[in-house]
N, C-alpha and C. Protein backbone atom coordinates (compact mmCIF):
# COMPACT_ATOMS: atom_id res chain seq x y z
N UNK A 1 134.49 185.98 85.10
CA UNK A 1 135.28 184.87 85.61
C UNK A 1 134.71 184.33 86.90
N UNK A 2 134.56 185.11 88.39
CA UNK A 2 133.43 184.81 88.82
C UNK A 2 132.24 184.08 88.41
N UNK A 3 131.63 184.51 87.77
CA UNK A 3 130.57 183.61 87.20
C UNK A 3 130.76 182.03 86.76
N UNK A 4 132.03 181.91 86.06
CA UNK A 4 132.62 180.25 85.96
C UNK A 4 132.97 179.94 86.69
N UNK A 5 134.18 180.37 87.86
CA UNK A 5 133.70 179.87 89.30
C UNK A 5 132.90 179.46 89.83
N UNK A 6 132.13 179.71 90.04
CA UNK A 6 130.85 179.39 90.85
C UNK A 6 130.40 178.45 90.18
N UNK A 7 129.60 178.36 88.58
CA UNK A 7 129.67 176.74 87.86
C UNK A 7 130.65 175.63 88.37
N UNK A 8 131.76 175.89 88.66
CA UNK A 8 132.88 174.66 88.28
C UNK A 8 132.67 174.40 89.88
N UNK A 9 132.48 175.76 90.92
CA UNK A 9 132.55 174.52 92.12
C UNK A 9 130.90 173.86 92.34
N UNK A 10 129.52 174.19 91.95
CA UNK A 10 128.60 174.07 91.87
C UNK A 10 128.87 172.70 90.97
N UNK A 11 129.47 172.25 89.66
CA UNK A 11 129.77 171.26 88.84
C UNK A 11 130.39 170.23 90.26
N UNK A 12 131.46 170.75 90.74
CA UNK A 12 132.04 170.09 91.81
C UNK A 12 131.60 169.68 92.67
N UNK A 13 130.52 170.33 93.38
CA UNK A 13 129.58 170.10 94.41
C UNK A 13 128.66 168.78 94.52
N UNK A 14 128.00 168.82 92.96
CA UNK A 14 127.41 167.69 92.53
C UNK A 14 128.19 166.77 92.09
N UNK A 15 128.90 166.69 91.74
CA UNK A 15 130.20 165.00 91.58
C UNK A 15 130.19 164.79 92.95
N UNK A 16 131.05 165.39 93.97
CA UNK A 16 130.57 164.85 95.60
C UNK A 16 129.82 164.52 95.75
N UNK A 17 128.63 165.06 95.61
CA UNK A 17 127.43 164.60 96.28
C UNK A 17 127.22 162.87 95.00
N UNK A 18 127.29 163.17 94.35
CA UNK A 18 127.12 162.07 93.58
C UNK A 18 128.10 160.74 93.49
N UNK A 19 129.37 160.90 93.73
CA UNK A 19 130.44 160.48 94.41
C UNK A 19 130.13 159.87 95.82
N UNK A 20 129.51 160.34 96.51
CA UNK A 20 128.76 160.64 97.96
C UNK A 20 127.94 158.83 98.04
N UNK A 21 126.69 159.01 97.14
CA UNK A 21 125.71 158.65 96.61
C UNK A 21 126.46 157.12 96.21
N UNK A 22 127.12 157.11 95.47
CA UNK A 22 127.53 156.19 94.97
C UNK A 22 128.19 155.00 96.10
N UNK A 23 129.07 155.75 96.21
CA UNK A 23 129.94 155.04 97.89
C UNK A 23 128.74 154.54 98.59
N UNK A 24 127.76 155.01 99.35
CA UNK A 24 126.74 154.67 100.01
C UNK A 24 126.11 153.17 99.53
N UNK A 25 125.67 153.58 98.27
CA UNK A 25 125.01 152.11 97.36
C UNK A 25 125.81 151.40 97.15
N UNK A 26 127.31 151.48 97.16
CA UNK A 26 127.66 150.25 96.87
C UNK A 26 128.14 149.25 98.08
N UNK A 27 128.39 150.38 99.42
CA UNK A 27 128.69 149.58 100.72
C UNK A 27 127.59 149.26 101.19
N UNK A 28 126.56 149.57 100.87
CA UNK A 28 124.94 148.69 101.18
C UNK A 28 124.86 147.34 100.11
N UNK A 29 124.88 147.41 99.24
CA UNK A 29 125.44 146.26 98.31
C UNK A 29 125.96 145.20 99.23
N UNK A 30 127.21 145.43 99.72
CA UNK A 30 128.40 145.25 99.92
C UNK A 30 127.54 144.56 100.95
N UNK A 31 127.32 144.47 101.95
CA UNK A 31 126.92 144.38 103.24
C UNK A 31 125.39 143.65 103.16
N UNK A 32 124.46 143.33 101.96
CA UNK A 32 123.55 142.71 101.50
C UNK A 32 124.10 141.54 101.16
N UNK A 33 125.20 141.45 100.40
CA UNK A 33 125.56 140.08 99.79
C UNK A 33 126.32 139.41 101.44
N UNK A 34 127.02 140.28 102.29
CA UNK A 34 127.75 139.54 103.02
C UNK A 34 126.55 138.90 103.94
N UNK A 35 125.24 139.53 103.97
CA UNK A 35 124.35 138.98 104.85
C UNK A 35 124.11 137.59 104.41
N UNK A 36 124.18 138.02 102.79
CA UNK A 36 123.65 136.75 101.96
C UNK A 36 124.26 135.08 102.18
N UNK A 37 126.25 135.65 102.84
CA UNK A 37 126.68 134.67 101.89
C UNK A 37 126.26 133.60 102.74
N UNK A 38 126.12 133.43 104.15
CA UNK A 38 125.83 132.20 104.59
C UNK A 38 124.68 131.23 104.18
N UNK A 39 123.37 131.78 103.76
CA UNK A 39 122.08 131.31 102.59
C UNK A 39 122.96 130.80 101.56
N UNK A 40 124.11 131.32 101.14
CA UNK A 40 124.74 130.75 99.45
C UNK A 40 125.01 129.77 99.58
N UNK A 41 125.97 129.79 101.00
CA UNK A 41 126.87 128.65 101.12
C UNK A 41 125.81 127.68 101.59
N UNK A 42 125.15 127.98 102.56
CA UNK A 42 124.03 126.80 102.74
C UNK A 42 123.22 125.97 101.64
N UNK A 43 122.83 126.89 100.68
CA UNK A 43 122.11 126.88 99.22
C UNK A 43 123.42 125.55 98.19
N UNK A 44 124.38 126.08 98.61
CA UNK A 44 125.90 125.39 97.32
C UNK A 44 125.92 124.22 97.79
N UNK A 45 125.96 124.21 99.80
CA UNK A 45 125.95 122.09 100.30
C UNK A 45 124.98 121.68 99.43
N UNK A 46 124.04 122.14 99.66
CA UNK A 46 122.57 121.40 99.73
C UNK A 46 122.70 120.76 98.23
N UNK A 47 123.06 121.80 97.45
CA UNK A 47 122.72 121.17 95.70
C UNK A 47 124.03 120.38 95.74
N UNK A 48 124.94 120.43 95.69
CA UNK A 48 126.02 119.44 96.41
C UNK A 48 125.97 118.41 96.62
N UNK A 49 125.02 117.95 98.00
CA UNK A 49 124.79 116.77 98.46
C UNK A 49 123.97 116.02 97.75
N UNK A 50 123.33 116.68 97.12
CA UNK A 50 121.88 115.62 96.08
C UNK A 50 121.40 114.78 97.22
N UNK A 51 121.08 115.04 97.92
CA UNK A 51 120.49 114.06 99.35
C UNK A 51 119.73 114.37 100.10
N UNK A 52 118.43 113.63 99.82
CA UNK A 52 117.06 114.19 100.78
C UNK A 52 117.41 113.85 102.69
N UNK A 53 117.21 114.81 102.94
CA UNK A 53 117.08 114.56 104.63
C UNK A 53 115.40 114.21 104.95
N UNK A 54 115.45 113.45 106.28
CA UNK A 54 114.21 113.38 107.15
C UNK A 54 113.95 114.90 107.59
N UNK A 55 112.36 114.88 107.91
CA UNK A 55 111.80 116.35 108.38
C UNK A 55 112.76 116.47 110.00
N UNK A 56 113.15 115.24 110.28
CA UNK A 56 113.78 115.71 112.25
C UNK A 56 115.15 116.55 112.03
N UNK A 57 115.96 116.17 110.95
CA UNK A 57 117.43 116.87 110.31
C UNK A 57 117.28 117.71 110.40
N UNK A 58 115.70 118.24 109.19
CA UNK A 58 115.68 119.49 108.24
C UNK A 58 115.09 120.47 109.68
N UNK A 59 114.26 120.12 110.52
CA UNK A 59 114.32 121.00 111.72
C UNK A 59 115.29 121.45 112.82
N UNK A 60 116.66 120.61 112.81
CA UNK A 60 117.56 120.78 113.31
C UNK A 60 118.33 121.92 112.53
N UNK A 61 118.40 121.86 111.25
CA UNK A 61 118.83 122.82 110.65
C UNK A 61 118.32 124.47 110.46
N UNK A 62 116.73 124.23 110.64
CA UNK A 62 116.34 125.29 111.02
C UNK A 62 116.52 125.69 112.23
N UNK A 63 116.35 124.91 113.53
CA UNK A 63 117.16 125.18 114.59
C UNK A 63 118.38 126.39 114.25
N UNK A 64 119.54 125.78 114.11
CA UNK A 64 120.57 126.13 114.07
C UNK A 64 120.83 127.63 113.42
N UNK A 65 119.61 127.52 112.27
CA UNK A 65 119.25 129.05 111.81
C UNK A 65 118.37 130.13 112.17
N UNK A 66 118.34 129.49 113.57
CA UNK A 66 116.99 130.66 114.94
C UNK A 66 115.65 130.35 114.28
N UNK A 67 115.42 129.66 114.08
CA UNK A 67 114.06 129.20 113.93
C UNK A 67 113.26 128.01 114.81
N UNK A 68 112.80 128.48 115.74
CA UNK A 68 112.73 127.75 117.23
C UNK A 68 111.52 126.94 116.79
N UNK A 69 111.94 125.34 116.36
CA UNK A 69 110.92 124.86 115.59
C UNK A 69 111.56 123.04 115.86
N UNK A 70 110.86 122.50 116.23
CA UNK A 70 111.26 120.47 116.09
C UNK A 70 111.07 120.07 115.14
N UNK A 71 111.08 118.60 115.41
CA UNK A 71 110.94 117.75 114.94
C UNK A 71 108.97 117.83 114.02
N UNK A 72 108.51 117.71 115.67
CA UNK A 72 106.52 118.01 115.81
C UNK A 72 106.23 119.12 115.26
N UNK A 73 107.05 119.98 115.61
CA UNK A 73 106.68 121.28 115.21
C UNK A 73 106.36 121.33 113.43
N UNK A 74 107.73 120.75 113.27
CA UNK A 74 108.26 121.29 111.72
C UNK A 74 106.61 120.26 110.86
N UNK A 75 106.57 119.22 111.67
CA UNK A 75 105.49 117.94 110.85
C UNK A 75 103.94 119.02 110.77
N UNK A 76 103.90 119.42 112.06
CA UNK A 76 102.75 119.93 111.98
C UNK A 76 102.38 120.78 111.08
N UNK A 77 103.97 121.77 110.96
CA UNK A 77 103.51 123.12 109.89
C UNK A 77 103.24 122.55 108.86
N UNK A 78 104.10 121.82 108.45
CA UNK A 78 104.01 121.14 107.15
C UNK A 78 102.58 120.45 106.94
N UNK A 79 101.75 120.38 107.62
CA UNK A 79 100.45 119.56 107.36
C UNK A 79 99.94 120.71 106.98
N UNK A 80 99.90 121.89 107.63
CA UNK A 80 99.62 123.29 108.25
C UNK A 80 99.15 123.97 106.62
N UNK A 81 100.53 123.70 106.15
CA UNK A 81 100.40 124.68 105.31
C UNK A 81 100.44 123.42 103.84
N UNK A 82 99.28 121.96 103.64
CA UNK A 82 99.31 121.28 102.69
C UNK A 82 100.21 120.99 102.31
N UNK A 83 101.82 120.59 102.56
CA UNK A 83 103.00 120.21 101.81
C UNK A 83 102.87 118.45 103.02
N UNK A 84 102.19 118.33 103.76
CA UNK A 84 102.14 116.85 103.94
C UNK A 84 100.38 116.63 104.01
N UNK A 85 100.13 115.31 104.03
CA UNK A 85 98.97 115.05 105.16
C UNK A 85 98.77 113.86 105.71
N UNK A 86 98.13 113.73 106.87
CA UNK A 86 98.11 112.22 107.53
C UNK A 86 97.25 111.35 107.27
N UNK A 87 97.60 110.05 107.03
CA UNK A 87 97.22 109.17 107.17
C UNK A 87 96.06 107.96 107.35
N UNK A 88 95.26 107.60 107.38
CA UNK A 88 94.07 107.27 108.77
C UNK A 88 95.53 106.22 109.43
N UNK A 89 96.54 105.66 109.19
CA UNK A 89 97.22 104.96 109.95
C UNK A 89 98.08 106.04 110.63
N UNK A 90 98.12 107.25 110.47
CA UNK A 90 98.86 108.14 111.22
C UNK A 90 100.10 108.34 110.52
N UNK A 91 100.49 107.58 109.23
CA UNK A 91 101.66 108.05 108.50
C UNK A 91 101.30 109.56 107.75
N UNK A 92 102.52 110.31 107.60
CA UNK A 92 102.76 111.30 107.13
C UNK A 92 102.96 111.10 105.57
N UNK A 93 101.98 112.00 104.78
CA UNK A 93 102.83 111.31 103.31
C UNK A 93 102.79 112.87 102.50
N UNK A 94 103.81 112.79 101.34
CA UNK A 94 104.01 114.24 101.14
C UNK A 94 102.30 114.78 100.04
N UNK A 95 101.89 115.95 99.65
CA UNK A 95 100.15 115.85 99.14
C UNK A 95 101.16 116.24 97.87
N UNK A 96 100.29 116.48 96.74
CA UNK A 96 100.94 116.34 95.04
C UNK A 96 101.53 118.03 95.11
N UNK A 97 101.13 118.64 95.85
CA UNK A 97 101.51 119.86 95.65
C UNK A 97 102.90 119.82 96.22
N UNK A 98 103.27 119.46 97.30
CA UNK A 98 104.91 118.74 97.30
C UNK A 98 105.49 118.15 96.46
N UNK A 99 105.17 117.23 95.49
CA UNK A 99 105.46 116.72 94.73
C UNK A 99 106.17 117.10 93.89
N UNK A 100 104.89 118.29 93.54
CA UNK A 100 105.19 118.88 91.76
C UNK A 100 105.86 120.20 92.17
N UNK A 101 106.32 120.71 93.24
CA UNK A 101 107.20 121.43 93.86
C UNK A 101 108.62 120.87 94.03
N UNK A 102 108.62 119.89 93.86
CA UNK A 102 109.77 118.82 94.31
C UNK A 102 110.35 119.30 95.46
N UNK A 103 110.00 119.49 96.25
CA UNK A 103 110.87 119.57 97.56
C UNK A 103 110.14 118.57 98.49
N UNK A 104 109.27 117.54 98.03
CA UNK A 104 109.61 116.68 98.85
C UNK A 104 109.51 114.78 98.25
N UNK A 105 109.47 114.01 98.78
CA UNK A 105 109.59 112.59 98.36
C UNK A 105 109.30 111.49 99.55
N UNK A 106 109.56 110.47 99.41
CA UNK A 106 109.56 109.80 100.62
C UNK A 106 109.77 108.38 99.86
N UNK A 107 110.88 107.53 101.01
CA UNK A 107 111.33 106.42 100.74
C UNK A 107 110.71 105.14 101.49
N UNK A 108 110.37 104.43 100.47
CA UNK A 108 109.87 103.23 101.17
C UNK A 108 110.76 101.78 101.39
N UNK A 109 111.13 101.52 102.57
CA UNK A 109 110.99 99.94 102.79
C UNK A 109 110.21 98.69 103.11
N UNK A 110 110.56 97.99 102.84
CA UNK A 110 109.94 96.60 103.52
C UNK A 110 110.48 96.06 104.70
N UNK A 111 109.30 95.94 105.68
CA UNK A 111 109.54 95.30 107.37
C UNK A 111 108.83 93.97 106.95
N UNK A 112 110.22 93.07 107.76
CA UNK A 112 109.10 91.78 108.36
C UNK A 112 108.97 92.10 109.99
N UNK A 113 107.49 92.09 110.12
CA UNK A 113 106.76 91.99 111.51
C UNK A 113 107.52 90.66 112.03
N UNK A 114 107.10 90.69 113.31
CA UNK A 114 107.23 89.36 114.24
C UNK A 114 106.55 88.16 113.46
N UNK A 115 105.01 87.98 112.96
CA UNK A 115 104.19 87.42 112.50
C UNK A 115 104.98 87.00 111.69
N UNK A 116 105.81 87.66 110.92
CA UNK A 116 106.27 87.14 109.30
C UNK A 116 105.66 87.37 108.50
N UNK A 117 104.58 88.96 108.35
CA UNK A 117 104.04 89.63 107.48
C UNK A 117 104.88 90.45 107.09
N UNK A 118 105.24 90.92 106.04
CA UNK A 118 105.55 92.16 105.34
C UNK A 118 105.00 93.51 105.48
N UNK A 119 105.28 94.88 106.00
CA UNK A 119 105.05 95.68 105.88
C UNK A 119 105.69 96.73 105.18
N UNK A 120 104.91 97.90 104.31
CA UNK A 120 105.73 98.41 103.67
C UNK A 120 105.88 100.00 104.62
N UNK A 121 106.83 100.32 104.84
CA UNK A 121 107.11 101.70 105.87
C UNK A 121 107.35 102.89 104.86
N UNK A 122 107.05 103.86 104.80
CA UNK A 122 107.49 105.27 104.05
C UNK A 122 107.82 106.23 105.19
N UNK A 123 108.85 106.61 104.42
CA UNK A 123 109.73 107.87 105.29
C UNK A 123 109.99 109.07 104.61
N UNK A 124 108.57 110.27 105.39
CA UNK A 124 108.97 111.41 104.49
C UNK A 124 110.46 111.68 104.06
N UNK A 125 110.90 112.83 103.04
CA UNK A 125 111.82 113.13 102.92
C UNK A 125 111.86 114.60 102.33
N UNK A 126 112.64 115.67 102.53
CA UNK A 126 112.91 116.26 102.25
C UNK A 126 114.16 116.60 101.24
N UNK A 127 113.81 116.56 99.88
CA UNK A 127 115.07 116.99 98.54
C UNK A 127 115.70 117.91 98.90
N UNK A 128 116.77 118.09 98.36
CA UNK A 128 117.61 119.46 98.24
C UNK A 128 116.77 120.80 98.02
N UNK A 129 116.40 120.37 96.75
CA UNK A 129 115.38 121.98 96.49
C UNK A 129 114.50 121.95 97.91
N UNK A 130 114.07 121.33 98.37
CA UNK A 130 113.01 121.26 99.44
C UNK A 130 113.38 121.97 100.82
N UNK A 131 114.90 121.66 101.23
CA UNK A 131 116.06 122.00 102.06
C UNK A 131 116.14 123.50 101.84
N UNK A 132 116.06 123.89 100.67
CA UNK A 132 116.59 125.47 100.33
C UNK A 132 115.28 125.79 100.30
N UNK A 133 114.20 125.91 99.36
CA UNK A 133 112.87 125.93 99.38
C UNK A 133 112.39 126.52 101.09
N UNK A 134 112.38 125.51 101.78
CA UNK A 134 111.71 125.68 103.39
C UNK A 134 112.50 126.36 104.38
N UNK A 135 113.71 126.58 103.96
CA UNK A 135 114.79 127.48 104.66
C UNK A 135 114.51 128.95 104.71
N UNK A 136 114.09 129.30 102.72
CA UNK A 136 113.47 130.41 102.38
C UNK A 136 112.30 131.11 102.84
N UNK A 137 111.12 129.72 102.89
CA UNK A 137 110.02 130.18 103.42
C UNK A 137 110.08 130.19 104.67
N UNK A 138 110.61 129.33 105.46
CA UNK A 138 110.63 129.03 106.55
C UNK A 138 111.21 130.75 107.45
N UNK A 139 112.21 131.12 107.11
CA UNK A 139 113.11 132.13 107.68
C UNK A 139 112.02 133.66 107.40
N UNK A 140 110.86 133.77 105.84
CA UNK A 140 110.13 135.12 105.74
C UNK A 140 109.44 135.18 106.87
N UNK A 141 108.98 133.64 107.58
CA UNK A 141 108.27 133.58 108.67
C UNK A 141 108.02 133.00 110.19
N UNK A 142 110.17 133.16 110.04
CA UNK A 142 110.76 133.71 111.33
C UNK A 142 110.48 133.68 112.37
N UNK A 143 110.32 134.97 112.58
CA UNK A 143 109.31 135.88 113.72
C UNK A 143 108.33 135.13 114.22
N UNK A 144 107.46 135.64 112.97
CA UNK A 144 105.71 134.66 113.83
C UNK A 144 106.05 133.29 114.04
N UNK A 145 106.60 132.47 113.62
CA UNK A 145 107.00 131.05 114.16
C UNK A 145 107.87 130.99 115.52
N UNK A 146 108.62 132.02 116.01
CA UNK A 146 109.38 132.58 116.57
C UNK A 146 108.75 132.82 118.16
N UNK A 147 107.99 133.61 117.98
CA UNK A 147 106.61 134.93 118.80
C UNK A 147 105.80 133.84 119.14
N UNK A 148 105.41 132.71 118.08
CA UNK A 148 104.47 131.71 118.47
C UNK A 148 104.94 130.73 119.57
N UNK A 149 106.28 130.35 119.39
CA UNK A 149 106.83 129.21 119.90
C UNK A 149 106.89 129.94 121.58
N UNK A 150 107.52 130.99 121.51
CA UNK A 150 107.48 131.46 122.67
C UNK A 150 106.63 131.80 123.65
N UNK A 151 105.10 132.45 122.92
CA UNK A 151 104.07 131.95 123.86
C UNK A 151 103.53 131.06 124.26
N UNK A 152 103.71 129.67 122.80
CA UNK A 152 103.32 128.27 123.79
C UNK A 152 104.68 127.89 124.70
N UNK A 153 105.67 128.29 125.01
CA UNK A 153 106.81 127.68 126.17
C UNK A 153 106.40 128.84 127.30
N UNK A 154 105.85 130.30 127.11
CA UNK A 154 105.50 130.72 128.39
C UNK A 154 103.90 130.03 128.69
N UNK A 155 103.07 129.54 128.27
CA UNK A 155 102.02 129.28 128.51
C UNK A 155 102.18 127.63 129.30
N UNK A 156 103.37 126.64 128.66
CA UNK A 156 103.45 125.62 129.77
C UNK A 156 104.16 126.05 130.69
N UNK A 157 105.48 126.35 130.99
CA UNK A 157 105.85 127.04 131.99
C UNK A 157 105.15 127.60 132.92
N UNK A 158 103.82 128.32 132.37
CA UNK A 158 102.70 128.88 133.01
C UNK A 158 101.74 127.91 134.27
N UNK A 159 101.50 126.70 133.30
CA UNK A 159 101.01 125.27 133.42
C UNK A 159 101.57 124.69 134.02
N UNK A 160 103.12 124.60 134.54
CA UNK A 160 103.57 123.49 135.37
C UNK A 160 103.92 124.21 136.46
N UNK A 161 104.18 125.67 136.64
CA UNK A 161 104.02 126.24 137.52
C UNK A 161 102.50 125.99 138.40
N UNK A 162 101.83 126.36 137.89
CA UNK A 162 100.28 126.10 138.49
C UNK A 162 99.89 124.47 139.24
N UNK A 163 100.23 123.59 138.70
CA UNK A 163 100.53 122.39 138.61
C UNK A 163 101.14 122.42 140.21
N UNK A 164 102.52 122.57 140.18
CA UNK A 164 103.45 122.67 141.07
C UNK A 164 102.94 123.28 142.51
N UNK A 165 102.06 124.77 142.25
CA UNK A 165 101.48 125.34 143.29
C UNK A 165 100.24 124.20 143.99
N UNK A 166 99.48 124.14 143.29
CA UNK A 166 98.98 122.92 143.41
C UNK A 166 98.61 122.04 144.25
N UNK A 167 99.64 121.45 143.91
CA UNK A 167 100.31 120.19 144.55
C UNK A 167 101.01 120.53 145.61
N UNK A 168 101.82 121.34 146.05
CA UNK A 168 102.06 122.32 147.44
C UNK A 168 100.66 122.40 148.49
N UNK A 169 100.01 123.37 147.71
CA UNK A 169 99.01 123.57 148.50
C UNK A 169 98.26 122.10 148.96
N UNK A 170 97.97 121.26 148.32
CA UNK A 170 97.44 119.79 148.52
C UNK A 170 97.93 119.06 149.41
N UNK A 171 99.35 119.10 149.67
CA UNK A 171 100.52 118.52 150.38
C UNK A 171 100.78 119.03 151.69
N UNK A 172 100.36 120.26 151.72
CA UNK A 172 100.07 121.49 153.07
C UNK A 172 98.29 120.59 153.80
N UNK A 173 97.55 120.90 153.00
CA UNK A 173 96.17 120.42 153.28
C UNK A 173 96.14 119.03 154.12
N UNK A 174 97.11 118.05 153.68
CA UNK A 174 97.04 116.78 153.84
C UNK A 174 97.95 116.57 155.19
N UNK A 175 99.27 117.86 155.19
CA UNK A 175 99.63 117.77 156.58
C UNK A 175 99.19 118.23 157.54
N UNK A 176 98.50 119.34 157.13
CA UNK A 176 97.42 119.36 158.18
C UNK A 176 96.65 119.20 158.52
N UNK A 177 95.63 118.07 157.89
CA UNK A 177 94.69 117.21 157.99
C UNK A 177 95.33 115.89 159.28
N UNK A 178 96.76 115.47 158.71
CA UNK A 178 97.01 114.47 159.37
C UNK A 178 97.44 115.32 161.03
N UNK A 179 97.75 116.72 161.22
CA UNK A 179 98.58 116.93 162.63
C UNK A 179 97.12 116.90 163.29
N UNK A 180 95.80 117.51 162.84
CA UNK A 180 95.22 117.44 163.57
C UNK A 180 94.31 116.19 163.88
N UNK A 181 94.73 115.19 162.92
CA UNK A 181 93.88 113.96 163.85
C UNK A 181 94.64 113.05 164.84
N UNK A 182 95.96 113.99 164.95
CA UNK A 182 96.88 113.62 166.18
C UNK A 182 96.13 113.87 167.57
C-alpha cells in the first residue's frame, strides 16, 4: 500500500507541476496579446479609414509610437531603403517596388503658375497597408533608428555648443582689442 502511495502522490506531483506549467503559458499568452492590442487597434483604424496619409502624418504617427523620426527623416529612410526615389526636379516619387507592395501611391493635381502654365504636382502617399506595413517595419527597427537619432541630436548640440564657445571667445578678443586701443 505504501508503494501506491508514493505513485498517486508522485502522479500528483506531476499534475502540479504540469498544472504549474500551464498557468505560466497561458498568463504569458495573456500578457503578449495585451502588448499586442494597441498594434490591433491601430492595425483595425487604419483598414477602417481606407485613406492614404502624407509621409509628414505617417511620421507623426510614428512619433507618437517612440520612434524619434520626422517628416526628413521618415523621406530620407524611405529613399534609404528604395520604397521612394528623387527626382532630378527634387520630387519624391514612390519606385515599383512600393507599388507592387501597395503601401504606397501618390496623388496628382493640376497648378496654374502665375504665368498661366499648368503644372502637374504629385504628392507621395502612404495606403493603409503602407500605414501598418511601416509601423511593423518601422518599430523591428526601433532602437537603431532610435540610438541613431540620438547621436545626431548629441552631435549638433555638440556643434552649437562649440559654435557658441566660439563666438564668446571672439567677442572677449574684440573687447579686448578695443580696451586696449583706449
Amino acid at each position: 500500500m505504501s508503494h501506491n502511495s508514493g505513485n498517486t502522490q508522485e502522479l500528483l506531483n506531476l499534475a502540479l507541476e504540469e498544472l504549474a506549467r500551464e498557468r505560466a503559458q497561458r498568463m504569458e499568452a495573456e500578457a503578449k496579446l495585451e502588448a499586442q492590442k494597441g498594434k490591433v487597434l491601430f492595425a483595425d483604424a487604419v483598414r477602417a479609414s481606407e485613406k492614404s496619409i502624407k509621409v509628414g502624418e505617417m511620421a507623426n504617427i510614428l512619433k507618437q509610437s517612440g520612434i524619434e523620426t520626422g517628416e526628413t527623416r521618415l523621406f530620407q529612410w524611405l529613399r534609404e531603403h528604395e520604397y521612394l526615389y528623387r527626382m532630378p526636379g527634387g520630387d519624391n516619387r514612390p519606385t515599383q517596388k512600393s507599388l507592387n507592395l501597395g503601401v504606397m501611391d501618390f496623388e496628382e493635381r493640376l497648378i496654374m503658375g502665375a504665368s498661366g502654365r499648368s503644372k502637374v504636382r504629385r504628392t507621395v502617399k502612404i495606403t493603409p497597408e503602407g500605414q501598418i506595413y511601416f509601423m511593423e517595419v518601422l518599430n523591428r527597427h526601433k532602437e537603431e533608428i532610435n540610438t541613431k537619432e540620438a547621436a545626431k541630436k548629441k552631435e549638433r548640440i555638440s556643434r552649437a555648443t562649440e559654435v557658441r564657445r566660439k563666438k564668446r571667445l571672439e567677442e572677449k578678443a574684440q573687447l579686448a582689442a578695443e580696451q586696449q586701443s583706449v
